[in-house]
PDB file of N, CA and C in Angstrom:
ATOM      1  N   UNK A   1      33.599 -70.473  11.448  1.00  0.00           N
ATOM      2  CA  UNK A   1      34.552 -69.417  11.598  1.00  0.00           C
ATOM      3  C   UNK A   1      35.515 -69.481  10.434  1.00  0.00           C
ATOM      4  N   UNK A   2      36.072 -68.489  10.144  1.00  0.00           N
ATOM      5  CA  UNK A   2      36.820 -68.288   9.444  1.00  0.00           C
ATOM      6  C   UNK A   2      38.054 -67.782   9.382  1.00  0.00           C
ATOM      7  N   UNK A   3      39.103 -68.194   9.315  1.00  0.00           N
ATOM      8  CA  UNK A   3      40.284 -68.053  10.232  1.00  0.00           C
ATOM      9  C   UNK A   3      41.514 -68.242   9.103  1.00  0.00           C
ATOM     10  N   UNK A   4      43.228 -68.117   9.529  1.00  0.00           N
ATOM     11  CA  UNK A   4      44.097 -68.400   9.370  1.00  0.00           C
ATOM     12  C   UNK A   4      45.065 -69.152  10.224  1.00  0.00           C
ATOM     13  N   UNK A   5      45.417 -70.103   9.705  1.00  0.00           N
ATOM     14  CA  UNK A   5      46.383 -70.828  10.721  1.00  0.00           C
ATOM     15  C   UNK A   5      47.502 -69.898  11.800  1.00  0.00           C
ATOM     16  N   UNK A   6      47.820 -69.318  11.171  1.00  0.00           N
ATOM     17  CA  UNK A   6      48.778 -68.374  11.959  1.00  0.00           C
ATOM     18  C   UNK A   6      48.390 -66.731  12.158  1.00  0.00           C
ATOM     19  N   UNK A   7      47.564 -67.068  12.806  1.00  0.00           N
ATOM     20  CA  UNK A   7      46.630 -65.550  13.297  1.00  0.00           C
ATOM     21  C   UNK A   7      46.844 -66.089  14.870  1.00  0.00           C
ATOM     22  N   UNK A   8      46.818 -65.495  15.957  1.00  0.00           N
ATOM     23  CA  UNK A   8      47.022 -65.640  17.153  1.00  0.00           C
ATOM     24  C   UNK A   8      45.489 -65.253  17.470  1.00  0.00           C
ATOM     25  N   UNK A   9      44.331 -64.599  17.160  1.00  0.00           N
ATOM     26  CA  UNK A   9      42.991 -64.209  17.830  1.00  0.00           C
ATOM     27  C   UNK A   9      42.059 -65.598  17.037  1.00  0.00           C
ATOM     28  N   UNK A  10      42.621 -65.927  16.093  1.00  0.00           N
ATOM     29  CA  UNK A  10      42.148 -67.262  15.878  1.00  0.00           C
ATOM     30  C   UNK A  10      42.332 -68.460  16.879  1.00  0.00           C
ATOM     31  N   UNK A  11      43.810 -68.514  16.946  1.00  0.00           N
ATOM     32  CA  UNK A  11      44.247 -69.759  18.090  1.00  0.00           C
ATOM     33  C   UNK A  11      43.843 -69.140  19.357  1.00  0.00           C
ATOM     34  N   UNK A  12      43.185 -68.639  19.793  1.00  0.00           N
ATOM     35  CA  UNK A  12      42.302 -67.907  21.388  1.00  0.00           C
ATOM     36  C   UNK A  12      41.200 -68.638  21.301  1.00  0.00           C
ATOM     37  N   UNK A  13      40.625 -68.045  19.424  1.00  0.00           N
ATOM     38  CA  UNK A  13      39.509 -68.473  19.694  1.00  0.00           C
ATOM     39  C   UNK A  13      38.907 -69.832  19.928  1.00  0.00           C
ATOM     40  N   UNK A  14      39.815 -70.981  18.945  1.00  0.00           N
ATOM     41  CA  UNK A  14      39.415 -72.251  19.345  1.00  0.00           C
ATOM     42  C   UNK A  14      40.302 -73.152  20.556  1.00  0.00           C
ATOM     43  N   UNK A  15      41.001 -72.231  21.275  1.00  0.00           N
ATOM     44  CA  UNK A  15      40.978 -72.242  22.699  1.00  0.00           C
ATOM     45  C   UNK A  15      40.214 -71.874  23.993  1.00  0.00           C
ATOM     46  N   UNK A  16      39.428 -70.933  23.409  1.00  0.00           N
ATOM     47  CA  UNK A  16      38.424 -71.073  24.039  1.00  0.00           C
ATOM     48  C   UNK A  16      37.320 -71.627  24.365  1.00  0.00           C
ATOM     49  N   UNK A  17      37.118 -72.485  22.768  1.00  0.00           N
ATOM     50  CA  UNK A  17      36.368 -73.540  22.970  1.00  0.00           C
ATOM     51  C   UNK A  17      36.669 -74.562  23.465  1.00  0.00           C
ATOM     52  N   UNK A  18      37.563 -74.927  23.480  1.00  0.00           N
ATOM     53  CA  UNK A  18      38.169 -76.440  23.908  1.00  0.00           C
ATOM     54  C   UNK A  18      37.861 -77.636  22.955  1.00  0.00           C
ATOM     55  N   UNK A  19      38.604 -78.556  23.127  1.00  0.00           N
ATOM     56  CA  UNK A  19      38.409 -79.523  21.539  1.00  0.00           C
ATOM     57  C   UNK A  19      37.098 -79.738  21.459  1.00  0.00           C
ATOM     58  N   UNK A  20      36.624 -80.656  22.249  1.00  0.00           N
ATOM     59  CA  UNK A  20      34.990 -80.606  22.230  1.00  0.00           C
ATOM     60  C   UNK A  20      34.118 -79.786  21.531  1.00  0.00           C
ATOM     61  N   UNK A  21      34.078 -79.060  22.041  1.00  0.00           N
ATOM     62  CA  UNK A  21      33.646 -77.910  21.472  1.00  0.00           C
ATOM     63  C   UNK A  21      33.857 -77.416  20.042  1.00  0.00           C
ATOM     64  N   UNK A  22      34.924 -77.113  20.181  1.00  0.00           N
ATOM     65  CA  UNK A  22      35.139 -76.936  18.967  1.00  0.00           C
ATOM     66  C   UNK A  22      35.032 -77.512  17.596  1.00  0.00           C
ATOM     67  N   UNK A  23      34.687 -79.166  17.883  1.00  0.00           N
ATOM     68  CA  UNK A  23      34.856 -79.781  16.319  1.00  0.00           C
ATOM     69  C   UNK A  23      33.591 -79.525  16.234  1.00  0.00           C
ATOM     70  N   UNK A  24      32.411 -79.109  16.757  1.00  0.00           N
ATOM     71  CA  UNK A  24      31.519 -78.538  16.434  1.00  0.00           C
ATOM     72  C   UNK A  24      30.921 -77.326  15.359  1.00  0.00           C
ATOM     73  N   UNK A  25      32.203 -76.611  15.452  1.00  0.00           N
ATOM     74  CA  UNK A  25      32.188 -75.152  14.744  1.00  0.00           C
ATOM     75  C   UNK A  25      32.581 -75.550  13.746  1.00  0.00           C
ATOM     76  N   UNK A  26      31.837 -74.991  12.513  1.00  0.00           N
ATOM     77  CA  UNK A  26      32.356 -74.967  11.230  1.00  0.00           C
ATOM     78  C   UNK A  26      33.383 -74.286  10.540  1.00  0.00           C
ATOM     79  N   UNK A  27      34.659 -74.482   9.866  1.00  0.00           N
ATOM     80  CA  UNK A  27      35.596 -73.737  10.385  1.00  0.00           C
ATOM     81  C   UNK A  27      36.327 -73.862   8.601  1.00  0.00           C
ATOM     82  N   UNK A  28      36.607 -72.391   8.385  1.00  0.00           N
ATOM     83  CA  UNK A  28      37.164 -72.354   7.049  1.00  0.00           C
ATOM     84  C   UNK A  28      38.573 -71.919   6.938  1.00  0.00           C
ATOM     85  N   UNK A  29      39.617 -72.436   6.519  1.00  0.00           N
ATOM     86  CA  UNK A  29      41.115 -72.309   6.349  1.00  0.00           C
ATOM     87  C   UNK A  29      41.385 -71.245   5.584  1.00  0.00           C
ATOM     88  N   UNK A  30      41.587 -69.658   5.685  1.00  0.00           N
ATOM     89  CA  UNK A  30      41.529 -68.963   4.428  1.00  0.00           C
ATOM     90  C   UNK A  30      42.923 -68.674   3.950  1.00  0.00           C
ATOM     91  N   UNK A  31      43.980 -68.737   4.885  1.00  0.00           N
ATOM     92  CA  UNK A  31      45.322 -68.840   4.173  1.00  0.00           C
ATOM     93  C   UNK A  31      45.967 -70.076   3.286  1.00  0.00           C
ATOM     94  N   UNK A  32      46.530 -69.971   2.022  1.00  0.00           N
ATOM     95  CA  UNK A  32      46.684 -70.835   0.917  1.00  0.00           C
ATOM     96  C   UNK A  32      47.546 -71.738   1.688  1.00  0.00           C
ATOM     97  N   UNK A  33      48.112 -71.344   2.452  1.00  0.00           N
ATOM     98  CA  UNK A  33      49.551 -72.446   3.235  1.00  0.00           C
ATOM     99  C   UNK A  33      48.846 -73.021   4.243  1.00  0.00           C
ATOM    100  N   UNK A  34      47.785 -72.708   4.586  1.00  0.00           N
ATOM    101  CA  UNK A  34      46.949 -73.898   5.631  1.00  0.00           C
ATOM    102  C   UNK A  34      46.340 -74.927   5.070  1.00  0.00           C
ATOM    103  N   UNK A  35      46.241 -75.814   6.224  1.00  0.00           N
ATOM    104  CA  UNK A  35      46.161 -77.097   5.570  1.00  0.00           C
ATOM    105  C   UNK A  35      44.238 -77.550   5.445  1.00  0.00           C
ATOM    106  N   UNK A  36      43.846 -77.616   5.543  1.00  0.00           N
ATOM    107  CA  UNK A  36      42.355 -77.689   4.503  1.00  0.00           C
ATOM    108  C   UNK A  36      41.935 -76.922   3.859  1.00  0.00           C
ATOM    109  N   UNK A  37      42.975 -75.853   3.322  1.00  0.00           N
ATOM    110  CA  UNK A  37      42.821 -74.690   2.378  1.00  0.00           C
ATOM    111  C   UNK A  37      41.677 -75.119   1.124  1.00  0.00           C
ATOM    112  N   UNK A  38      40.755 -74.348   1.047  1.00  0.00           N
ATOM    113  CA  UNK A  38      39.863 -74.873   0.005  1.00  0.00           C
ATOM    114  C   UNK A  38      39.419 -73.272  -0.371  1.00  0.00           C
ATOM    115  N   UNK A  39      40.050 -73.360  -1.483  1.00  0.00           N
ATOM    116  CA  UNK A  39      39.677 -71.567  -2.263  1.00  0.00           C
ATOM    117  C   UNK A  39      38.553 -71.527  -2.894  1.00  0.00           C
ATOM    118  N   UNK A  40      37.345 -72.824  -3.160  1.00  0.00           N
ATOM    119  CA  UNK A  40      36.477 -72.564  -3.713  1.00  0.00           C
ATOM    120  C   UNK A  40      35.324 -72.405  -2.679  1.00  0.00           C
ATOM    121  N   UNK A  41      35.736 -72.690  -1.348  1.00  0.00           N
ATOM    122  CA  UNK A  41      34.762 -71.867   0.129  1.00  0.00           C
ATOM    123  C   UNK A  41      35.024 -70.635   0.128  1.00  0.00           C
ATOM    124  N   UNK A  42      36.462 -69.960   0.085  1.00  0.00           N
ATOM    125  CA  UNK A  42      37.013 -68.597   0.066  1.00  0.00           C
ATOM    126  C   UNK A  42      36.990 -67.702  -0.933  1.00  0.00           C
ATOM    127  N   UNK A  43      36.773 -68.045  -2.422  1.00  0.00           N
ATOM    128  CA  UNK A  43      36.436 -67.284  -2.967  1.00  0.00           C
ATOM    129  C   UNK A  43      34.929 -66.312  -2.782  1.00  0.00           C
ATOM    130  N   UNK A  44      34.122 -67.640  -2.597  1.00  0.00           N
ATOM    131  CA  UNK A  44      32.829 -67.182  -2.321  1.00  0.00           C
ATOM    132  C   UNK A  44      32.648 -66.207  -1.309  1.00  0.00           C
ATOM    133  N   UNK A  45      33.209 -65.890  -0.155  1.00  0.00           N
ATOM    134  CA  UNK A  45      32.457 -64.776   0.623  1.00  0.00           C
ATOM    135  C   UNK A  45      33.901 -64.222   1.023  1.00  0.00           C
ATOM    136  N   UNK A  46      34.941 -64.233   0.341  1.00  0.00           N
ATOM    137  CA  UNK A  46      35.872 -62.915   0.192  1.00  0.00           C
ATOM    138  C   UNK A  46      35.934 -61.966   0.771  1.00  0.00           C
ATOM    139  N   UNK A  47      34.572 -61.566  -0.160  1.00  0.00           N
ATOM    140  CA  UNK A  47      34.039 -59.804   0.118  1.00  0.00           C
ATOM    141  C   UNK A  47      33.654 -59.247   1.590  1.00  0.00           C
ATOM    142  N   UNK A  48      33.243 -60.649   2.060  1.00  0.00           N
ATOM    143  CA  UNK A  48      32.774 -60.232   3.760  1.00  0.00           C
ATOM    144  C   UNK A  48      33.864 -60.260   4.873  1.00  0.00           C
ATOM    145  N   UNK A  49      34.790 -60.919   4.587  1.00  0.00           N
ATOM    146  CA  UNK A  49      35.852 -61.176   5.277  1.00  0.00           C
ATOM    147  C   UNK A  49      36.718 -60.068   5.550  1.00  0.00           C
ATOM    148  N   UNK A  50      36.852 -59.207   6.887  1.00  0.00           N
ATOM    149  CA  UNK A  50      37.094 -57.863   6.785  1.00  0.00           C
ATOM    150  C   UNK A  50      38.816 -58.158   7.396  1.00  0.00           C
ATOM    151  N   UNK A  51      38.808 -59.597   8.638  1.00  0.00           N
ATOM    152  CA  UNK A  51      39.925 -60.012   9.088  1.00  0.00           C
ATOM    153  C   UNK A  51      39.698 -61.583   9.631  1.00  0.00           C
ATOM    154  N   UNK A  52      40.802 -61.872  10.712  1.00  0.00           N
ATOM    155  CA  UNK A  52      40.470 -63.035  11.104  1.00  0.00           C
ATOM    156  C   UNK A  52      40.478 -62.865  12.736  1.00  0.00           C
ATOM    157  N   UNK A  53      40.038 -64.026  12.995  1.00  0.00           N
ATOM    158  CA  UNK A  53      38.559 -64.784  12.669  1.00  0.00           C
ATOM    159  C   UNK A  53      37.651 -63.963  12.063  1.00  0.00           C
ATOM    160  N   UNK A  54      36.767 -64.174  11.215  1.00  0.00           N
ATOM    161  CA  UNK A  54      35.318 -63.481  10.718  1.00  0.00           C
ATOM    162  C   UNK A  54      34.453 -65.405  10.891  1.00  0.00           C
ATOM    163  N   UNK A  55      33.350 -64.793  12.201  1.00  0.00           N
ATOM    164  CA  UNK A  55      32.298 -65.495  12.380  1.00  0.00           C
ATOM    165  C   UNK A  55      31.329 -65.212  11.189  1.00  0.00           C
ATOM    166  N   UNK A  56      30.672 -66.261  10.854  1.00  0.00           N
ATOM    167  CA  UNK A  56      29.339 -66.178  10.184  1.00  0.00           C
ATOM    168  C   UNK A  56      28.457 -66.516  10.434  1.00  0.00           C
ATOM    169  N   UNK A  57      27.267 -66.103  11.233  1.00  0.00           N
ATOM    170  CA  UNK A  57      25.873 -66.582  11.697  1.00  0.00           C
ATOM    171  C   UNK A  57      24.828 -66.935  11.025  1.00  0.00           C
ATOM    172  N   UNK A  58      25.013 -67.630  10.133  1.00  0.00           N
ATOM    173  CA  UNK A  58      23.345 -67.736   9.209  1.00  0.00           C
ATOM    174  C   UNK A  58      21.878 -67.563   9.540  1.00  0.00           C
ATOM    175  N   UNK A  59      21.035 -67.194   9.262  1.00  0.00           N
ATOM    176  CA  UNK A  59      19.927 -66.799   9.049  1.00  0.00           C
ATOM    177  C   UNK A  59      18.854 -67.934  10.255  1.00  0.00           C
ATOM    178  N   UNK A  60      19.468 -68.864   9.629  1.00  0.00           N
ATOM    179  CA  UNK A  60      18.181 -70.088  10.487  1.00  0.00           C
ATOM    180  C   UNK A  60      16.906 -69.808  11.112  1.00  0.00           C
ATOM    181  N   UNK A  61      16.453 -69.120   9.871  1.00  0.00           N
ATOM    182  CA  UNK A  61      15.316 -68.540   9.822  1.00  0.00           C
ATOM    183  C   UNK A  61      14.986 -67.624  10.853  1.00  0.00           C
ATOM    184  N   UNK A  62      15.523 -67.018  11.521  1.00  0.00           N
ATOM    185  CA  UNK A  62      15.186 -65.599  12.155  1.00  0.00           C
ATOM    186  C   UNK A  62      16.019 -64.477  12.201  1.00  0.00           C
ATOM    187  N   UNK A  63      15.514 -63.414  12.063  1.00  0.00           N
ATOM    188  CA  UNK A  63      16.053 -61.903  12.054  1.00  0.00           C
ATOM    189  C   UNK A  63      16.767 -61.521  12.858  1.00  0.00           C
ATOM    190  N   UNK A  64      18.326 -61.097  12.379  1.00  0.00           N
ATOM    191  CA  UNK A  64      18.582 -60.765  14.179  1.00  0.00           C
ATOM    192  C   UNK A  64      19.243 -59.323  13.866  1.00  0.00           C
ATOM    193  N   UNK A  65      19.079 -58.357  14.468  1.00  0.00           N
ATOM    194  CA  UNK A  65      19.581 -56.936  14.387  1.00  0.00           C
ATOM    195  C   UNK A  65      18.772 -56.782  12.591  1.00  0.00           C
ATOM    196  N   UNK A  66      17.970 -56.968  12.803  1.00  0.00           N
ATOM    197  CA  UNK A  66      17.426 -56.170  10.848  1.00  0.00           C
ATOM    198  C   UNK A  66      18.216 -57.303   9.604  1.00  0.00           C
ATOM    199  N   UNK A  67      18.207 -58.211  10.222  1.00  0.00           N
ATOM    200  CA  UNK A  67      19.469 -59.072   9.023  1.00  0.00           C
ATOM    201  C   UNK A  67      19.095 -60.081   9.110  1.00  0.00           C
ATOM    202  N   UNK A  68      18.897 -61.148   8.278  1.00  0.00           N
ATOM    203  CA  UNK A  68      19.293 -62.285   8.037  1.00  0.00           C
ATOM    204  C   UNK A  68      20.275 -63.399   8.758  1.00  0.00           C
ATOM    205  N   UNK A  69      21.611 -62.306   8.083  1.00  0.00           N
ATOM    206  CA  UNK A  69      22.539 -63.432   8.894  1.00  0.00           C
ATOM    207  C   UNK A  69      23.533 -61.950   9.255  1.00  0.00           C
ATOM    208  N   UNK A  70      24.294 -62.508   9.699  1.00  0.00           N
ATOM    209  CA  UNK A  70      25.948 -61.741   9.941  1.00  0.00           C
ATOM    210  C   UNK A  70      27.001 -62.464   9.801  1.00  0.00           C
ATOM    211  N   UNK A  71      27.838 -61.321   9.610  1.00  0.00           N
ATOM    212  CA  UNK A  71      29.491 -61.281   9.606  1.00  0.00           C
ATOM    213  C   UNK A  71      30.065 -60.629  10.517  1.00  0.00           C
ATOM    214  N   UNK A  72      30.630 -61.102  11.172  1.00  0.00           N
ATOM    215  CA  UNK A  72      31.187 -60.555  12.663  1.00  0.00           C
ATOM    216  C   UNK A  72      32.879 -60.694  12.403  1.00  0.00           C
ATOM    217  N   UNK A  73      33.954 -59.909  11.949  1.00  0.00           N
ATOM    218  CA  UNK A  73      35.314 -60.164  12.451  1.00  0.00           C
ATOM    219  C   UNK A  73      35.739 -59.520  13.571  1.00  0.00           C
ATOM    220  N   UNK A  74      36.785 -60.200  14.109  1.00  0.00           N
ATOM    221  CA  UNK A  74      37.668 -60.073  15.595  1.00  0.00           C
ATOM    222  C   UNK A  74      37.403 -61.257  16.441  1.00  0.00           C
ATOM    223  N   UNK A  75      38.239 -61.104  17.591  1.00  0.00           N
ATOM    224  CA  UNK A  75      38.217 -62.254  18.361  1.00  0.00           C
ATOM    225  C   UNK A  75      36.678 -61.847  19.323  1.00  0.00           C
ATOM    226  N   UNK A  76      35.938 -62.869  19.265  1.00  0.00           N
ATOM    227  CA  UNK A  76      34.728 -62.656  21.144  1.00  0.00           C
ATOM    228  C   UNK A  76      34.932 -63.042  21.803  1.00  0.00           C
ATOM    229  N   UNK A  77      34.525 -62.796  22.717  1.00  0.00           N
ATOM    230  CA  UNK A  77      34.105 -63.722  23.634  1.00  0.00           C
ATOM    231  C   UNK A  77      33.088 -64.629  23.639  1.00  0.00           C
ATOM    232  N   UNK A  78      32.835 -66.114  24.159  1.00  0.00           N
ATOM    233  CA  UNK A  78      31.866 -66.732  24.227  1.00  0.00           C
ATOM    234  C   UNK A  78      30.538 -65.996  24.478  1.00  0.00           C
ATOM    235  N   UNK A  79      30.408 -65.614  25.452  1.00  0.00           N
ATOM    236  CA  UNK A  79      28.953 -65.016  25.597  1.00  0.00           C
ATOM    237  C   UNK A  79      28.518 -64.132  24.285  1.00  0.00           C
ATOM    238  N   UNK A  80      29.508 -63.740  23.382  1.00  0.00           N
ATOM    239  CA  UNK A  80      28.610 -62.776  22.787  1.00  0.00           C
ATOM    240  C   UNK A  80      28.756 -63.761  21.378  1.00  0.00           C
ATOM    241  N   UNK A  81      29.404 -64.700  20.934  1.00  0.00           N
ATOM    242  CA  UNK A  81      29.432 -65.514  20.048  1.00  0.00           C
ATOM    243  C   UNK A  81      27.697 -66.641  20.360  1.00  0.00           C
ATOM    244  N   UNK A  82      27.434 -66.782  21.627  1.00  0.00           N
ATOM    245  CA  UNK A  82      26.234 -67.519  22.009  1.00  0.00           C
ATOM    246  C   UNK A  82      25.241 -66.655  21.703  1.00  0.00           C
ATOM    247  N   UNK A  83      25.422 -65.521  21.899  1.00  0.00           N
ATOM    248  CA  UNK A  83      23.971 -64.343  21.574  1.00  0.00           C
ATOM    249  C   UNK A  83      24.024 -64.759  19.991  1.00  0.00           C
ATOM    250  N   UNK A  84      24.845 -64.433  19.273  1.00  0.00           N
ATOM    251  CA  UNK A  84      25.506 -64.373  17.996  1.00  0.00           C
ATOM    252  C   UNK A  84      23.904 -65.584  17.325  1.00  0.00           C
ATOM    253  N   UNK A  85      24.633 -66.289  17.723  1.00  0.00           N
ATOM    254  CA  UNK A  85      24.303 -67.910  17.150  1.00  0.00           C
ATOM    255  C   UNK A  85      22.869 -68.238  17.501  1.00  0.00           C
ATOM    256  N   UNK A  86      22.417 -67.706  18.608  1.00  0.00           N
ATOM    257  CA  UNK A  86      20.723 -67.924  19.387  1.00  0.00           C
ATOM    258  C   UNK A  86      20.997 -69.213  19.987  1.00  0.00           C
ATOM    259  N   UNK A  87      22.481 -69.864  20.255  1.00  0.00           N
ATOM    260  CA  UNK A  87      22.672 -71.020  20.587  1.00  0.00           C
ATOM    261  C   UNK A  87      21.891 -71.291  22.190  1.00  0.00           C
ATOM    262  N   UNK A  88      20.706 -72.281  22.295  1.00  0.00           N
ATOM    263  CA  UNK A  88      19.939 -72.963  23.225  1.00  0.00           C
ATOM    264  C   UNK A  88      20.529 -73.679  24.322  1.00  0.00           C
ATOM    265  N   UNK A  89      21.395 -74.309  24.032  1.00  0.00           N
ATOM    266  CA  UNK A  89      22.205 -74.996  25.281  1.00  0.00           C
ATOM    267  C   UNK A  89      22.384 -74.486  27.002  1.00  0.00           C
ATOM    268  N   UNK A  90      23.044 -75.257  27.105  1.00  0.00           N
ATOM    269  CA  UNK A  90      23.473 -74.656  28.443  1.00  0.00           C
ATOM    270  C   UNK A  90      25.115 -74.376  28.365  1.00  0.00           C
ATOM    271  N   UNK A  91      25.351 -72.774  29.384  1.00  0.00           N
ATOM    272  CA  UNK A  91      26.581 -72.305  28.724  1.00  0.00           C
ATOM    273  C   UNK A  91      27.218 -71.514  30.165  1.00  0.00           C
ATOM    274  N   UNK A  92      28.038 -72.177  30.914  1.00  0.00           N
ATOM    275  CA  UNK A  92      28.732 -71.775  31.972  1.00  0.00           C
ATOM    276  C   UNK A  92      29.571 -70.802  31.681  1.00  0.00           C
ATOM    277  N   UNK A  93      29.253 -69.236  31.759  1.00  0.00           N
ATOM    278  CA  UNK A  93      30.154 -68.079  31.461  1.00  0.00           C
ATOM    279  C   UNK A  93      31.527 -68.206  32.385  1.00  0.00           C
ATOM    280  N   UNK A  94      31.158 -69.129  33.411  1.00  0.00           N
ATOM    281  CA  UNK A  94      32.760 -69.559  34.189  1.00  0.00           C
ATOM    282  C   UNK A  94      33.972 -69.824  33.232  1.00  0.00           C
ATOM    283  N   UNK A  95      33.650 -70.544  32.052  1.00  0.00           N
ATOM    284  CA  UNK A  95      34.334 -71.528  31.578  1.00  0.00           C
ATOM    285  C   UNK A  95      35.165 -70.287  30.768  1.00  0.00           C
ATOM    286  N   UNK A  96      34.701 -69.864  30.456  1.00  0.00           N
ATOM    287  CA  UNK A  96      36.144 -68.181  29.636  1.00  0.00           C
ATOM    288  C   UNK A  96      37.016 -67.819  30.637  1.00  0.00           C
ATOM    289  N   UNK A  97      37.094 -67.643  31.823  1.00  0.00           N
ATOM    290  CA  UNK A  97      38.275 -67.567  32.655  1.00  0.00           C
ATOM    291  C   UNK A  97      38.316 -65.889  32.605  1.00  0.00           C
ATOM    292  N   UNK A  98      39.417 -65.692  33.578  1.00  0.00           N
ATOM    293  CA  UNK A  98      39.652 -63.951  33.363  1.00  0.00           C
ATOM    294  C   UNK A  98      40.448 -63.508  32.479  1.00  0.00           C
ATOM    295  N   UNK A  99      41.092 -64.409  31.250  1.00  0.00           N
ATOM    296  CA  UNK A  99      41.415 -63.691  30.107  1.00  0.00           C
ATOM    297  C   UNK A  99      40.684 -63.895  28.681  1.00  0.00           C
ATOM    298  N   UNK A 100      39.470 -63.729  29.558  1.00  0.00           N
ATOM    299  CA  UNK A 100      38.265 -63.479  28.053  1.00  0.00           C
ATOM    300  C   UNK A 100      38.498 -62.202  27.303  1.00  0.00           C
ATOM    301  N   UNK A 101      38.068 -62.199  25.956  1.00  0.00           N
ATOM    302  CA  UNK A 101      38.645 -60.889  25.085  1.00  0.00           C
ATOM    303  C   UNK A 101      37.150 -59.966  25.744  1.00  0.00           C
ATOM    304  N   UNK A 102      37.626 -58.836  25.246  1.00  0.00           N
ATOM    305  CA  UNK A 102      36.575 -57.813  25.687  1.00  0.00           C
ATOM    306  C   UNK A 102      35.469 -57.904  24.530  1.00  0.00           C
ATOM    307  N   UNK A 103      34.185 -57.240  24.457  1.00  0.00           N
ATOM    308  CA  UNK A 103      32.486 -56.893  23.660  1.00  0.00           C
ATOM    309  C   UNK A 103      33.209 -58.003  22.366  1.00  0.00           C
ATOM    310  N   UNK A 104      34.517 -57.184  21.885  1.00  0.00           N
ATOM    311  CA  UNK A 104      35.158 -57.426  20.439  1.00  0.00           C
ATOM    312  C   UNK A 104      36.453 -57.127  20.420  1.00  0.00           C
ATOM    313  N   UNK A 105      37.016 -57.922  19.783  1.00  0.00           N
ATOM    314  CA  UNK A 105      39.095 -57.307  20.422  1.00  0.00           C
ATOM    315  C   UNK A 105      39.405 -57.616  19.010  1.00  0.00           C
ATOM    316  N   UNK A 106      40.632 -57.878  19.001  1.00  0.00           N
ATOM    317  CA  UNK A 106      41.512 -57.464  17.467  1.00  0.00           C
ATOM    318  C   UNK A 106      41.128 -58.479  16.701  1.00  0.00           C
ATOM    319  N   UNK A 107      42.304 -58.492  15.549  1.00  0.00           N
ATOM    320  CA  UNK A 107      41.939 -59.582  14.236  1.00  0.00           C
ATOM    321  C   UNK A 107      42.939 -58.863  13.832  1.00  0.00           C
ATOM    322  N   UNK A 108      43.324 -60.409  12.651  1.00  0.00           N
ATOM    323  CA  UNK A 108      44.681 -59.882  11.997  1.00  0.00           C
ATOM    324  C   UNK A 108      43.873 -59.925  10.894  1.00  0.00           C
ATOM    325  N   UNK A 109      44.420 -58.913   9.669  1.00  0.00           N
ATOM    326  CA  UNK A 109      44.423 -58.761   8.181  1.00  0.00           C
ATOM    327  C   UNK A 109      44.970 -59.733   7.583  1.00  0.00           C
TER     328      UNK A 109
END
């Protein structure tokens, strides 16, 4: 994911994962005042970055919607971040609670 420290649909999102979870996700700092700021990850895909969070799904070798990979910005919800990913696991839709974001909800610029 790709995020800013002080975006609020960012801090949802790796609240929704829970720590666990989360140090799992690969996770890029794109504001200069955050702290693992690394501009030579951020220069590189810039161009795709429409807001924050912007997910990136890589390819891992299968097609998904006519594509390769995707770029997804706004906050998800889990379930549709798991479609996202083709992630295999096991995944208790309990665990989002009733203030899961809706299909796709905001993002800051």
């Amino acid at each position: 994911m790709y995020g800013a420290y002080w975006c609020p649909h960012c801090s949802h999102q790796k609240e929704l994962f829970g720590n666990e979870a989360w140090s799992l996700i690969p996770y890029v700092e794109c504001s200069t005042k955050g702290f693992y700021y690394d501009s030579s990850k951020v220069e590189k895909v810039k161009d795709k970055i429409d807001g924050f969070p912007t997910w990136h799904f890589p390819k891992n070798g299968r097609v998904r919607n006519g594509k390769k990979e995707q770029w997804v910005s706004g906050e998800m919800p889990l379930e549709r971040i798991v479609v996202l990913s083709g992630f295999k696991g096991d995944f208790d839709l309990a665990l989002e609670g009733r203030d899961a974001a809706p299909f796709s909800s905001g993002s800051c610029s």
